[in-house]
Each structure stands twice: as C-alpha cells, then as structure tokens.
C-alpha atoms as a PDB file:
ATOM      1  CA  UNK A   1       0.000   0.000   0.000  1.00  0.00           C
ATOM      2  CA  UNK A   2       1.529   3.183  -0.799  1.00  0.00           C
ATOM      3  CA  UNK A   3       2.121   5.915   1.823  1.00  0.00           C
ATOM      4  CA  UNK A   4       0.357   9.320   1.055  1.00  0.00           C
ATOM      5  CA  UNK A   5       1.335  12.444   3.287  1.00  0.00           C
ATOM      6  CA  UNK A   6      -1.769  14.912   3.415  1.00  0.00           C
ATOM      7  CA  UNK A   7      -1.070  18.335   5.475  1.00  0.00           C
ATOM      8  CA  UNK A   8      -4.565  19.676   6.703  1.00  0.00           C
ATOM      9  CA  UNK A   9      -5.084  22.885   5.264  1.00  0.00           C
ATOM     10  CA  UNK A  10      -7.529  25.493   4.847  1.00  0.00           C
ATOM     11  CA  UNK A  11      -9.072  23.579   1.627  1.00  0.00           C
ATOM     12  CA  UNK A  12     -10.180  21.118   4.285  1.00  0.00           C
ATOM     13  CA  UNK A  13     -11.888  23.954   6.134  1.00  0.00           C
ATOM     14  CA  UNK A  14     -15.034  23.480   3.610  1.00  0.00           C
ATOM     15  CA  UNK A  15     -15.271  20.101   3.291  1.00  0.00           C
ATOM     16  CA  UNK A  16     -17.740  19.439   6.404  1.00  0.00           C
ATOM     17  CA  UNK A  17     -20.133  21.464   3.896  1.00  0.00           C
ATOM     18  CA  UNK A  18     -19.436  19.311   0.584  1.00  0.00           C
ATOM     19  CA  UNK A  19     -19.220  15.159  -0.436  1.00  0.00           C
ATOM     20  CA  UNK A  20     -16.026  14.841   0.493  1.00  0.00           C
ATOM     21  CA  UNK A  21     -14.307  11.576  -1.430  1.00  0.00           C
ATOM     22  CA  UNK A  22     -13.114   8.484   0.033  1.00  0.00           C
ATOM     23  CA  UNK A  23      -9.190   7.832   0.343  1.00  0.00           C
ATOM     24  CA  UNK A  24      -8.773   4.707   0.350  1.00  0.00           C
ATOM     25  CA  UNK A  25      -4.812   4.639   0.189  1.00  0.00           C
ATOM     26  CA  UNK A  26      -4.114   7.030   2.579  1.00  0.00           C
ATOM     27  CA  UNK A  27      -2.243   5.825   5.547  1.00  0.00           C
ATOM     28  CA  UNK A  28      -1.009   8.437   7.234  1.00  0.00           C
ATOM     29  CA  UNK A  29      -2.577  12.066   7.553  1.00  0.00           C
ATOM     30  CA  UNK A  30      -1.020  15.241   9.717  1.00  0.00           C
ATOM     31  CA  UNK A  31      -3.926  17.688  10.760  1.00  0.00           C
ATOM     32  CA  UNK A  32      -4.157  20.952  12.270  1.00  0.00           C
ATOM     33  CA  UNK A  33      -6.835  22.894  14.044  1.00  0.00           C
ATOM     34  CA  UNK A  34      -9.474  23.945  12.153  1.00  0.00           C
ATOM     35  CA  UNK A  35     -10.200  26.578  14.748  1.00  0.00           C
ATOM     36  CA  UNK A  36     -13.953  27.369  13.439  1.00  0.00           C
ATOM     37  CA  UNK A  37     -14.993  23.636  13.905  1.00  0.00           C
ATOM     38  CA  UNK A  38     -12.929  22.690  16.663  1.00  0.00           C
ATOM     39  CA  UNK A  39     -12.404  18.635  15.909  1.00  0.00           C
ATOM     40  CA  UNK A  40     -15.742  18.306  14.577  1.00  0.00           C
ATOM     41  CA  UNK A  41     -14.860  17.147  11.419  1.00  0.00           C
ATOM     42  CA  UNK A  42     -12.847  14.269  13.187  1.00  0.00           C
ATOM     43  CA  UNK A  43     -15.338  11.374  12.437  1.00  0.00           C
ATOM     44  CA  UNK A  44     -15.858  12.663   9.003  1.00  0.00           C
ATOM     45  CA  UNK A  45     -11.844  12.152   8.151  1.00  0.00           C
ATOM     46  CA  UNK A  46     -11.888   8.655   9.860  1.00  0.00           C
ATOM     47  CA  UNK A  47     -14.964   7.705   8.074  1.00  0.00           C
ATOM     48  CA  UNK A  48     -13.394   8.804   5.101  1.00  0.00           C
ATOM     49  CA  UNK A  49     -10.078   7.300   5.483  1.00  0.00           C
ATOM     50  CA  UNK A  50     -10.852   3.473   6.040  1.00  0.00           C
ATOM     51  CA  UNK A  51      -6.942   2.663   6.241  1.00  0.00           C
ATOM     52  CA  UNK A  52      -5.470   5.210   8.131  1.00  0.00           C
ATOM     53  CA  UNK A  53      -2.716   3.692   9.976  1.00  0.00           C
ATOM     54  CA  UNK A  54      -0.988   7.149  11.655  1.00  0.00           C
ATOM     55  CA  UNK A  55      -2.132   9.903  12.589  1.00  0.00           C
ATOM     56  CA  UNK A  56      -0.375  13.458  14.160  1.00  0.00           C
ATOM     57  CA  UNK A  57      -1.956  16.026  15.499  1.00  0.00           C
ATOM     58  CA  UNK A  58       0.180  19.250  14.441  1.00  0.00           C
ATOM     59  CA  UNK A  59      -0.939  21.794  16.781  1.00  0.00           C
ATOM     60  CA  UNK A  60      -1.844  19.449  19.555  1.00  0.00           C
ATOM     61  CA  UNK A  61      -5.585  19.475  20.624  1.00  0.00           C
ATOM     62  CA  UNK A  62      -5.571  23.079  21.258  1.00  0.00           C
ATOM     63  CA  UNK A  63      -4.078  25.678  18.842  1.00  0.00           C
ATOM     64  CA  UNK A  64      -3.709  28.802  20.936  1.00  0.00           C
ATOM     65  CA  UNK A  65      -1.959  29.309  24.306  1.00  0.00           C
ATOM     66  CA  UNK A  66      -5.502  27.965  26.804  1.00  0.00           C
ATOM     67  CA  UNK A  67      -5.020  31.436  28.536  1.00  0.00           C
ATOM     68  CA  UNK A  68      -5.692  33.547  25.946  1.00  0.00           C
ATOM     69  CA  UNK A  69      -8.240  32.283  23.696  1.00  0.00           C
ATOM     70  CA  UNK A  70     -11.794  30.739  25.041  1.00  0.00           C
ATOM     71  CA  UNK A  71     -12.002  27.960  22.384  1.00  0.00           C
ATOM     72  CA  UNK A  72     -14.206  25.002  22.069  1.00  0.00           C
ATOM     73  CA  UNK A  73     -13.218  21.457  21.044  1.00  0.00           C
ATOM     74  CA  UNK A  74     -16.589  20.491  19.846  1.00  0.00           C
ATOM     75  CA  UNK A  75     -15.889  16.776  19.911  1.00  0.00           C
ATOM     76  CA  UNK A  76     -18.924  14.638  20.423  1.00  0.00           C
ATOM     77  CA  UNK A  77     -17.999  10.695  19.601  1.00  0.00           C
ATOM     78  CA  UNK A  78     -19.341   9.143  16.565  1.00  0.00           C
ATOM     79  CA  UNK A  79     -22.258   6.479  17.485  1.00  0.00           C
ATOM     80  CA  UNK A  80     -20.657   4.108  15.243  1.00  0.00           C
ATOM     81  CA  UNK A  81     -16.678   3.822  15.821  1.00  0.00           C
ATOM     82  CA  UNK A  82     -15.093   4.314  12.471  1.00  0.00           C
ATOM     83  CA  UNK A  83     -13.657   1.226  11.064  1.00  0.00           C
ATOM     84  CA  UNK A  84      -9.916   2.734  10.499  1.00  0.00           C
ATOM     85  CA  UNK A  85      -9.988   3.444  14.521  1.00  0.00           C
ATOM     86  CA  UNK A  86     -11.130   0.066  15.134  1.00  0.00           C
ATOM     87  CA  UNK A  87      -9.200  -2.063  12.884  1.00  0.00           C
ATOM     88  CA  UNK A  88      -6.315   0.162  11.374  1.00  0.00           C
ATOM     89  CA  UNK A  89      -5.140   2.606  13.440  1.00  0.00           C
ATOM     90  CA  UNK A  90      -1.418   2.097  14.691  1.00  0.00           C
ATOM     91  CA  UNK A  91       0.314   5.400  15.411  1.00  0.00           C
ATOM     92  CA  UNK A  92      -1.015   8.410  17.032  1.00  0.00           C
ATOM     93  CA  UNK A  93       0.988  11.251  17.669  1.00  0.00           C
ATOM     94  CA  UNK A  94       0.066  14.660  19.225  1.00  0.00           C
ATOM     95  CA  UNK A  95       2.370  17.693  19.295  1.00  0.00           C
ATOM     96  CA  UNK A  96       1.353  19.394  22.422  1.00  0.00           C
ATOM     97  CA  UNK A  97       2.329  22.292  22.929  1.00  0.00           C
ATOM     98  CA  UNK A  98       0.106  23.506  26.508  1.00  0.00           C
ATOM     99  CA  UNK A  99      -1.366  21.562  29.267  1.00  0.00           C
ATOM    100  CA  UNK A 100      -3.492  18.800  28.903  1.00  0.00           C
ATOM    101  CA  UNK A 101      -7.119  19.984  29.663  1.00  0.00           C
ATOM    102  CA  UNK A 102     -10.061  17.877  30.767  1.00  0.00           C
ATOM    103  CA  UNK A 103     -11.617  17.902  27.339  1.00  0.00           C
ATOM    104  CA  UNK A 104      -8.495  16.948  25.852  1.00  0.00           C
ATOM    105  CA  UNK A 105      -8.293  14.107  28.315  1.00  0.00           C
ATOM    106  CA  UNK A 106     -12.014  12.926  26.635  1.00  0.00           C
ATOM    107  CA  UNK A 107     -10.541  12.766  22.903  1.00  0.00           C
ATOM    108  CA  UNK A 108      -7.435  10.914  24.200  1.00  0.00           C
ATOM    109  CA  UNK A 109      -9.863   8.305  26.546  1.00  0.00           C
ATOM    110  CA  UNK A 110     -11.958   7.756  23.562  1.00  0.00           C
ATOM    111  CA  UNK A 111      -8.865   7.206  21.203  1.00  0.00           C
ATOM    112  CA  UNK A 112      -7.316   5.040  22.970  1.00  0.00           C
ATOM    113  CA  UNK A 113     -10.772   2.774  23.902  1.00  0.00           C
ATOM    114  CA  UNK A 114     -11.107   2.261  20.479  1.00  0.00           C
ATOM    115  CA  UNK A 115      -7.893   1.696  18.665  1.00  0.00           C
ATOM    116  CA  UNK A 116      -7.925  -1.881  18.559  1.00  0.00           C
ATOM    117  CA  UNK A 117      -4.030  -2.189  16.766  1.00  0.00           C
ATOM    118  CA  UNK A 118      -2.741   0.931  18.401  1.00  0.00           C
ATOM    119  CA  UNK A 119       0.564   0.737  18.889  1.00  0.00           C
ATOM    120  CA  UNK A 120       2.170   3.776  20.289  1.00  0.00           C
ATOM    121  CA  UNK A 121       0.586   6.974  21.636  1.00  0.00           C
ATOM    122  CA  UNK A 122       3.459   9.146  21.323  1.00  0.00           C
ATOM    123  CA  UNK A 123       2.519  13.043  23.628  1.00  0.00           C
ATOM    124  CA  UNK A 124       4.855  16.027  23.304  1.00  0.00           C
ATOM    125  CA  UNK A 125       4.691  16.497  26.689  1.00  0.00           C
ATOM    126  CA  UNK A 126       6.894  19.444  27.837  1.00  0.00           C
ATOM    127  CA  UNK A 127       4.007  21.404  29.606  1.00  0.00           C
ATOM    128  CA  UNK A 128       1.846  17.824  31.065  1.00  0.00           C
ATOM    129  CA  UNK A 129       0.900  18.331  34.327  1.00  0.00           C
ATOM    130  CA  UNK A 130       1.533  14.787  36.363  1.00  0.00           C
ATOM    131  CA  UNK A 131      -1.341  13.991  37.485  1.00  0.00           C
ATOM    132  CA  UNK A 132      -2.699  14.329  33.839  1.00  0.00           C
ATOM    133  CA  UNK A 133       0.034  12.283  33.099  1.00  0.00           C
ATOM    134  CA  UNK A 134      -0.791   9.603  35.426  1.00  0.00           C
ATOM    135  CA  UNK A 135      -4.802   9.826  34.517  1.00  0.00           C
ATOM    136  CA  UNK A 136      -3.436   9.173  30.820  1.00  0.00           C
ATOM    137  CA  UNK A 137      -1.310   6.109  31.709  1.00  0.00           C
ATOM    138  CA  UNK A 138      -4.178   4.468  33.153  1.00  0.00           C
ATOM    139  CA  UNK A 139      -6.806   5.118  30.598  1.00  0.00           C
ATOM    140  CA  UNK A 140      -8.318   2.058  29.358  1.00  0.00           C
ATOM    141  CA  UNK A 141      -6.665   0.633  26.098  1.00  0.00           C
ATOM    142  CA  UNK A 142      -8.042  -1.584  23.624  1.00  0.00           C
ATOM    143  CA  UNK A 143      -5.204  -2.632  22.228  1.00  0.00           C
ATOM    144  CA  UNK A 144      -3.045  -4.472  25.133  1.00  0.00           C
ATOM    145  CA  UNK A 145       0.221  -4.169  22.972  1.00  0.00           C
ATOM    146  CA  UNK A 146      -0.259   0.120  23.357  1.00  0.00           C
ATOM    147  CA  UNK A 147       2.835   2.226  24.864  1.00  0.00           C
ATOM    148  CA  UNK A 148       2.278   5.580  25.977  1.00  0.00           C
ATOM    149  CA  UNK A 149       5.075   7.709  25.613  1.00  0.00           C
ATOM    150  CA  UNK A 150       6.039  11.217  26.614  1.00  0.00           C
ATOM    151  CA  UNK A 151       8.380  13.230  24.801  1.00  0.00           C
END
C-alpha cells in the first residue's frame, strides 16, 4: 500500500459542507486545528479514510496558548466507531504544545478505547501536568500491545 502524506489545510476547512471523497490509500494524515470547527470534522476524516494507519496532530488538541483564547473542542464521539480506529489505526501522535485539559483528556480516553491495533501513543509532553500524566497512563486501552510515551 503506498504511503500518502496529506497536510490539513484550509481547503479542508469546507469540506464538512461538501461530499467529500473516500481515500482509500491514505495511511497516514497530519492535521491541524481547524479553529472554526474545533475537531468536529474528526469522524468525518476517519470515516473517510478506512486505512489510516498514523495519525499526528500538528498543533496538539488546542491551537492557541488555553489562557488567551476561550475555544471550544466540539468533539462529540461518533455512534458508530469508524472502522480505520477500530481495525487500522497504529500510530497516534500529538504535538502538544500547553497543558493537557479535561476535554483533551475525553478525545485521548476515547482514542485510545477504540484503537484496537494501536501501537504507540506518542505526547509532546513538555508542559503535562503529572497527574494528567498519570490519569493518561491508566486510561483504558483496547489494544493491550499500546505504549504511551512522553516526549
């Protein structure tokens, strides 16, 4: 299967509003905030993406410094766990660059419930408070082979 790099850009800021295709080769995806939707459009990629094996989080959960912006994650999770999560999913990596907040914590719980194959969770974790840290480590994990690691 051939790797294909996609960087999330602001042509991806419309595409909650249109059909957007199916990629079925795409493996591994980089994403940023899209600060209007918050995550969103999260299920929509992973629907969309049936073999997505990696994924990294560019800007962490949380663009902007949590002091200074009021911002909203708007991540409710899907009914139906999308089949890449469940079956595909290997590699998640999230470039934190502030604290871990509670709502972050909920994304990261529901990740890690439902990556069947995950292999590593890898957190940039230069700002992690530790007791988030320790509320991470024990989050349930589907896949029993999963490391956690903090970088």
């Amino acid at each position: 299967m051939m790797i294909v790099r996609i960087w999330f850009t602001q042509a991806f800021n419309r595409i909650h509003d249109i059909n957007m295709p199916v990629f079925p080769n795409l493996i591994d995806f980089f994403v940023g905030l899209d600060v209007f939707r918050g995550w969103s459009m999260l299920p929509t990629f992973f629907n969309k993406m049936p073999n997505l094996e990696h994924i990294t989080f560019l800007d962490g959960f949380l663009r902007f410094p949590h002091a200074q912006h009021t911002f909203t994650m708007r991540w409710n999770p899907p009914v139906e766990v999308p089949p890449c999560l469940r079956f595909k999913m290997k590699k998640i990596i999230i470039v934190n660059r502030e604290t871990i907040t509670p709502k972050e914590l909920k994304l990261i719980r529901y990740l890690l419930k439902h990556a069947n194959h995950l292999e590593i969770l890898t957190m940039n974790a230069h700002k992690i408070d530790p007791k988030r840290r320790e509320q991470v480590l024990k989050f349930y994990r589907a896949s029993k082979s999963c490391k956690i690691e903090f970088v």
